[in-house]
N, C-alpha and C. Protein backbone atom coordinates (compact mmCIF):
# COMPACT_ATOMS: atom_id res chain seq x y z
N UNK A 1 28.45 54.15 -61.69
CA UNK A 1 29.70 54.02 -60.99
C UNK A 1 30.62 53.15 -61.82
N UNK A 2 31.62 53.52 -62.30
CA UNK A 2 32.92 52.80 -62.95
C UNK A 2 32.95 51.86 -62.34
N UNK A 3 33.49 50.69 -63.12
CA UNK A 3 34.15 49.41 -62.48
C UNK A 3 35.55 49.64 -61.71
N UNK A 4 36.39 51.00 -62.66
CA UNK A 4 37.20 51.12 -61.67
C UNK A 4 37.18 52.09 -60.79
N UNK A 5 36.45 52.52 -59.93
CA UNK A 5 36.27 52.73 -59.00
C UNK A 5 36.15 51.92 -57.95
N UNK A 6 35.84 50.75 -58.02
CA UNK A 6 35.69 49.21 -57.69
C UNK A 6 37.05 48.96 -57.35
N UNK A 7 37.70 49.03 -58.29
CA UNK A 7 38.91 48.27 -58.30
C UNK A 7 39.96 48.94 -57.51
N UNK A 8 39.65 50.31 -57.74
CA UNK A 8 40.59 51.33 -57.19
C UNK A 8 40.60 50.78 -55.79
N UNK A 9 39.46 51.36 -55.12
CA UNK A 9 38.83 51.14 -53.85
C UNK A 9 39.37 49.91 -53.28
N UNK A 10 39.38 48.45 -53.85
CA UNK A 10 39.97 46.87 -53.45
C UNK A 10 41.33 47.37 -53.46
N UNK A 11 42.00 48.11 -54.17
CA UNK A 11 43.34 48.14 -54.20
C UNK A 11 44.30 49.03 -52.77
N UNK A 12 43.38 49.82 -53.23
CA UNK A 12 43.74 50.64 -51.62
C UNK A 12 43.95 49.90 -50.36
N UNK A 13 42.40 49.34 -50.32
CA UNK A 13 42.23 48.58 -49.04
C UNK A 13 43.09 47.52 -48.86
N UNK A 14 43.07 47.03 -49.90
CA UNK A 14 44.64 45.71 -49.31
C UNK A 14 45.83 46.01 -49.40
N UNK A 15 46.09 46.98 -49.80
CA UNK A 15 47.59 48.13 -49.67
C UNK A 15 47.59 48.47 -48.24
N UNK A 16 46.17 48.58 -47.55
CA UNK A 16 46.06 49.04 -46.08
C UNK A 16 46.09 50.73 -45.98
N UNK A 17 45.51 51.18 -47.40
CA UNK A 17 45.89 52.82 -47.74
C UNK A 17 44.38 53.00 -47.72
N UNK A 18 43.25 52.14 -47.47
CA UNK A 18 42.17 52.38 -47.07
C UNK A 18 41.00 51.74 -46.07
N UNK A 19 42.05 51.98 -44.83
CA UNK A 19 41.24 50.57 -43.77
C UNK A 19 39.56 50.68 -43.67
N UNK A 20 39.30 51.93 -43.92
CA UNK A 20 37.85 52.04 -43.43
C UNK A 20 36.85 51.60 -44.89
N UNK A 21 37.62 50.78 -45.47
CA UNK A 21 36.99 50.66 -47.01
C UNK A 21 36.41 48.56 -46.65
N UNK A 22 36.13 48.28 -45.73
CA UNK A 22 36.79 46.90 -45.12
C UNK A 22 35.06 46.44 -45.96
N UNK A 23 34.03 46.85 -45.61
CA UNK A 23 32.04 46.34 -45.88
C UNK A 23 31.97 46.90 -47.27
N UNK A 24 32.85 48.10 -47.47
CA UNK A 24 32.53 48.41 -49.28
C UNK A 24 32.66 47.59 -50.11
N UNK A 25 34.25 46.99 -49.98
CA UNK A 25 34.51 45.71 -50.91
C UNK A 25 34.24 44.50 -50.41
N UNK A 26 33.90 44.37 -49.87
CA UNK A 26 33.06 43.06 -49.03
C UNK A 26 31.56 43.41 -50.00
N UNK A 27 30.83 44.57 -49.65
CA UNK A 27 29.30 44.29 -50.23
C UNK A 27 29.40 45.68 -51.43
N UNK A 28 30.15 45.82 -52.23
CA UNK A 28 30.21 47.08 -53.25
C UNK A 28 29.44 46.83 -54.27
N UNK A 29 28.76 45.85 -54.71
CA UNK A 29 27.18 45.69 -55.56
C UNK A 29 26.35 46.08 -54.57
N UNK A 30 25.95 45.41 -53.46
CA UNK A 30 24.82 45.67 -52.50
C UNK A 30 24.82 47.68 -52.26
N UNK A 31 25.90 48.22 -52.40
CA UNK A 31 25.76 49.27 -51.92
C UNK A 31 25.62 50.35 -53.08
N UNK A 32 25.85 49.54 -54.35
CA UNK A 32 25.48 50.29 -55.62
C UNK A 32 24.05 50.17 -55.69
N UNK A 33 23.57 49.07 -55.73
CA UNK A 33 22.03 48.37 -55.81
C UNK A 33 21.05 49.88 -54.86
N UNK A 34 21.40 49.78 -53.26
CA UNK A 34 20.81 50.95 -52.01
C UNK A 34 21.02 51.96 -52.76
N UNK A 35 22.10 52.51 -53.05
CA UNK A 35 22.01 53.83 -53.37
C UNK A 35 21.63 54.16 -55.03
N UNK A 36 21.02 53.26 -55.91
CA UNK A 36 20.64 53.00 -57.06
C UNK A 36 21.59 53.47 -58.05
N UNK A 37 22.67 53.44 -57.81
CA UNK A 37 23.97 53.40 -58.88
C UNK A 37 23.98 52.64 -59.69
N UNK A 38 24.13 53.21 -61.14
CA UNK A 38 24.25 51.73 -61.98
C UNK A 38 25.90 51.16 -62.67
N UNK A 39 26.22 50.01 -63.06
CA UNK A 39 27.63 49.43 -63.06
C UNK A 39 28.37 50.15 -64.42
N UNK A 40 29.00 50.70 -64.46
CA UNK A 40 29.77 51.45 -65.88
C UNK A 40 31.06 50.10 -65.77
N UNK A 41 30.89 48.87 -67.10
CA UNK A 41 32.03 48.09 -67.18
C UNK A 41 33.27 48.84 -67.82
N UNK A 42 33.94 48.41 -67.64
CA UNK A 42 35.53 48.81 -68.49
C UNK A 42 35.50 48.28 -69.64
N UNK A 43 35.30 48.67 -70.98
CA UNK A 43 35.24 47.97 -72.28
C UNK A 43 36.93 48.23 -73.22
N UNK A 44 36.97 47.49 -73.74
CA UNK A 44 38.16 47.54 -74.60
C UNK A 44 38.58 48.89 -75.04
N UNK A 45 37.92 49.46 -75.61
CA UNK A 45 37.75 50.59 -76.62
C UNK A 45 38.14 51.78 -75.42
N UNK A 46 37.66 51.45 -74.26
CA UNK A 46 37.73 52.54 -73.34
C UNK A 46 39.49 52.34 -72.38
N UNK A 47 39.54 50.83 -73.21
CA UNK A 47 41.14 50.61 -72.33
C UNK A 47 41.85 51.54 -73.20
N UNK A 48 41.80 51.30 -74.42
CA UNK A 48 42.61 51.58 -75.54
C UNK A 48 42.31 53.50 -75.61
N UNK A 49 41.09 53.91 -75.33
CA UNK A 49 41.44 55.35 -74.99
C UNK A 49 42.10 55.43 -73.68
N UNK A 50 42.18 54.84 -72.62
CA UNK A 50 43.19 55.23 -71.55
C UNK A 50 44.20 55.02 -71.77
N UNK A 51 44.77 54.29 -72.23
CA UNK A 51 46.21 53.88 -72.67
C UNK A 51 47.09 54.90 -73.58
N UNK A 52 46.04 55.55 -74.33
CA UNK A 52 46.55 56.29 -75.28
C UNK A 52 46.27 57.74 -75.29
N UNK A 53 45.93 58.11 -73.74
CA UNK A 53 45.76 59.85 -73.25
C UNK A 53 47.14 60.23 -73.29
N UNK A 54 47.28 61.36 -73.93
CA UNK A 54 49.07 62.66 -73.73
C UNK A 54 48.74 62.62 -72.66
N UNK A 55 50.11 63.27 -72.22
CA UNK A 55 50.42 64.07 -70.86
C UNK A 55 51.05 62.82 -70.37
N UNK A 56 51.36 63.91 -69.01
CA UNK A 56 52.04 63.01 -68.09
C UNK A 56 51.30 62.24 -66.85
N UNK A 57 50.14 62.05 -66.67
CA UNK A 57 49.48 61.39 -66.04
C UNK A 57 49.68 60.05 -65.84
N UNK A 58 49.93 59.25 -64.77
CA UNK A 58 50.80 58.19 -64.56
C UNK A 58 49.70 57.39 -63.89
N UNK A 59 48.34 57.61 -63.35
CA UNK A 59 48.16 56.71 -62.70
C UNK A 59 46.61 55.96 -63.82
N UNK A 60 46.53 54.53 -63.30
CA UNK A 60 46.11 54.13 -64.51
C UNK A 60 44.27 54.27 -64.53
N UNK A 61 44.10 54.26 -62.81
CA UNK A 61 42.89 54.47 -62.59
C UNK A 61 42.53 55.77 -63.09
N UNK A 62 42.73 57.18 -63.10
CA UNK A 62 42.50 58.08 -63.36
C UNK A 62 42.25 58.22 -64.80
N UNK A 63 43.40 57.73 -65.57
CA UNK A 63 43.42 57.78 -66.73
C UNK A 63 42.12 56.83 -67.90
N UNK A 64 41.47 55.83 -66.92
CA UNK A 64 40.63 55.35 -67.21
C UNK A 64 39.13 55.66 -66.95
N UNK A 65 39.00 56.55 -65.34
CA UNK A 65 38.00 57.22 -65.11
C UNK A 65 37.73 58.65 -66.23
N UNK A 66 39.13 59.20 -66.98
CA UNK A 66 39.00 59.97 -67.50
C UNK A 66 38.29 59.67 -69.15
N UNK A 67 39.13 58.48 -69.39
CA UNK A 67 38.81 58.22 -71.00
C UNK A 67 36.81 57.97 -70.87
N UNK A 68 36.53 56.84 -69.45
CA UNK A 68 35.19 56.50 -69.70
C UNK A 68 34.44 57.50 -69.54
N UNK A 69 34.67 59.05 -69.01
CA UNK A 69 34.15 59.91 -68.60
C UNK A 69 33.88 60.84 -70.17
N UNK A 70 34.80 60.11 -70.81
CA UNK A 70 35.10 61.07 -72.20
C UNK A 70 34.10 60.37 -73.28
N UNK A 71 34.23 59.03 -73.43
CA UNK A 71 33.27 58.30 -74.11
C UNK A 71 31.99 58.28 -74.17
N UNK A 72 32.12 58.68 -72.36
CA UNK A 72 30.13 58.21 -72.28
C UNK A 72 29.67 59.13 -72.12
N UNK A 73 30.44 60.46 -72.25
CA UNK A 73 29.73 61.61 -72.04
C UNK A 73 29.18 61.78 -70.61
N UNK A 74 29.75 61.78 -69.35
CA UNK A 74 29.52 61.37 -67.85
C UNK A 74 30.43 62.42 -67.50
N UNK A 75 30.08 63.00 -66.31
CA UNK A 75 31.29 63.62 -65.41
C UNK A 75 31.91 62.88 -64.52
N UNK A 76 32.68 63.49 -63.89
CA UNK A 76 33.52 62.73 -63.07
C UNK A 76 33.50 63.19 -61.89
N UNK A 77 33.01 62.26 -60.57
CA UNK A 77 33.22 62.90 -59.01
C UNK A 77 34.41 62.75 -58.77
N UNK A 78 35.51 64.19 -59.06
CA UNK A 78 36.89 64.47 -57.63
C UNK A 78 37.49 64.99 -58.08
N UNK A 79 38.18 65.44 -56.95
CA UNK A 79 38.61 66.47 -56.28
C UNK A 79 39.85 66.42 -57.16
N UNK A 80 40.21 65.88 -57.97
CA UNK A 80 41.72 65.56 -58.68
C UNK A 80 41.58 66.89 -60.01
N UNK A 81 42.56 67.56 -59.68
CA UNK A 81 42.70 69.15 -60.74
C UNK A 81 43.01 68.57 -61.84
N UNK A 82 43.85 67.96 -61.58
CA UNK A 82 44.51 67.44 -62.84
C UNK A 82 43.51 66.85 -64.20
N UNK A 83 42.44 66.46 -63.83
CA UNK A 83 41.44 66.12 -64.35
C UNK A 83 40.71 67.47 -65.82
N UNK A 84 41.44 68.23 -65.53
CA UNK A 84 41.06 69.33 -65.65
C UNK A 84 41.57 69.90 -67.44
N UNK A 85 43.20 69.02 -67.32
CA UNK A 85 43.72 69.04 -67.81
C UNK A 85 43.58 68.37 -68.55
N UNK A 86 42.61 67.03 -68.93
CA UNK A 86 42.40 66.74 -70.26
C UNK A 86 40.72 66.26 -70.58
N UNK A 87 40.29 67.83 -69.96
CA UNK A 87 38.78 68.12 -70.83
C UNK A 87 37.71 67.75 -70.02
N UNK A 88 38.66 66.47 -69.14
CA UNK A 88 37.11 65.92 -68.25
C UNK A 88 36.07 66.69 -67.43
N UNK A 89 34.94 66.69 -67.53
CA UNK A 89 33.86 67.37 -66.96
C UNK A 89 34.01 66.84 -65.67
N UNK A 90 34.24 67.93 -64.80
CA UNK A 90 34.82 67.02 -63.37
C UNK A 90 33.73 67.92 -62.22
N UNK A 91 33.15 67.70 -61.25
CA UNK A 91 32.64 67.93 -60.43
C UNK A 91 33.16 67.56 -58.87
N UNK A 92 33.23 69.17 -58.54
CA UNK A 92 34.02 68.81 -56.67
C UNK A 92 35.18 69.78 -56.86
């Protein structure tokens, strides 16, 4: 599981664009740990490929789920088409 997925998720919820997200970010290790997910950090190298994807893709989480998805050789869970559009192995 990405770190930003993490982050995404905290961001929502205190935007109030994800109320039912309230015990995830409260216990979001504990619930990686249960469901035996392991932590994918955000490394430099992987900022610097998100930063530097073409297109018009604007949002920064995506663009980072995409680059780490590209690096580590990982797919990506969602539903986002757009994903589609630069190579990512996307599932959903």
């Amino acid at each position: 599981m990405s770190a930003v997925s993490a982050w995404e998720i905290a961001t929502k919820f205190r935007l109030g664009r994800l109320a039912s997200a309230s015990e995830l970010v409260r216990d979001f290790g504990g619930y990686l740990d249960r469901d035996r997910f392991l932590n994918l950090p955000i490394s430099f190298e992987q900022g610097v490929r998100a930063g530097s994807l073409p297109g018009p893709l604007q949002d920064p989480f995506d663009r980072m789920l995409i680059a780490q998805a590209e690096m580590e050789k990982m797919f990506i869970v969602s539903n986002e088409k757009i994903f589609d559009q630069y190579g990512a192995r996307r599932i959903w």
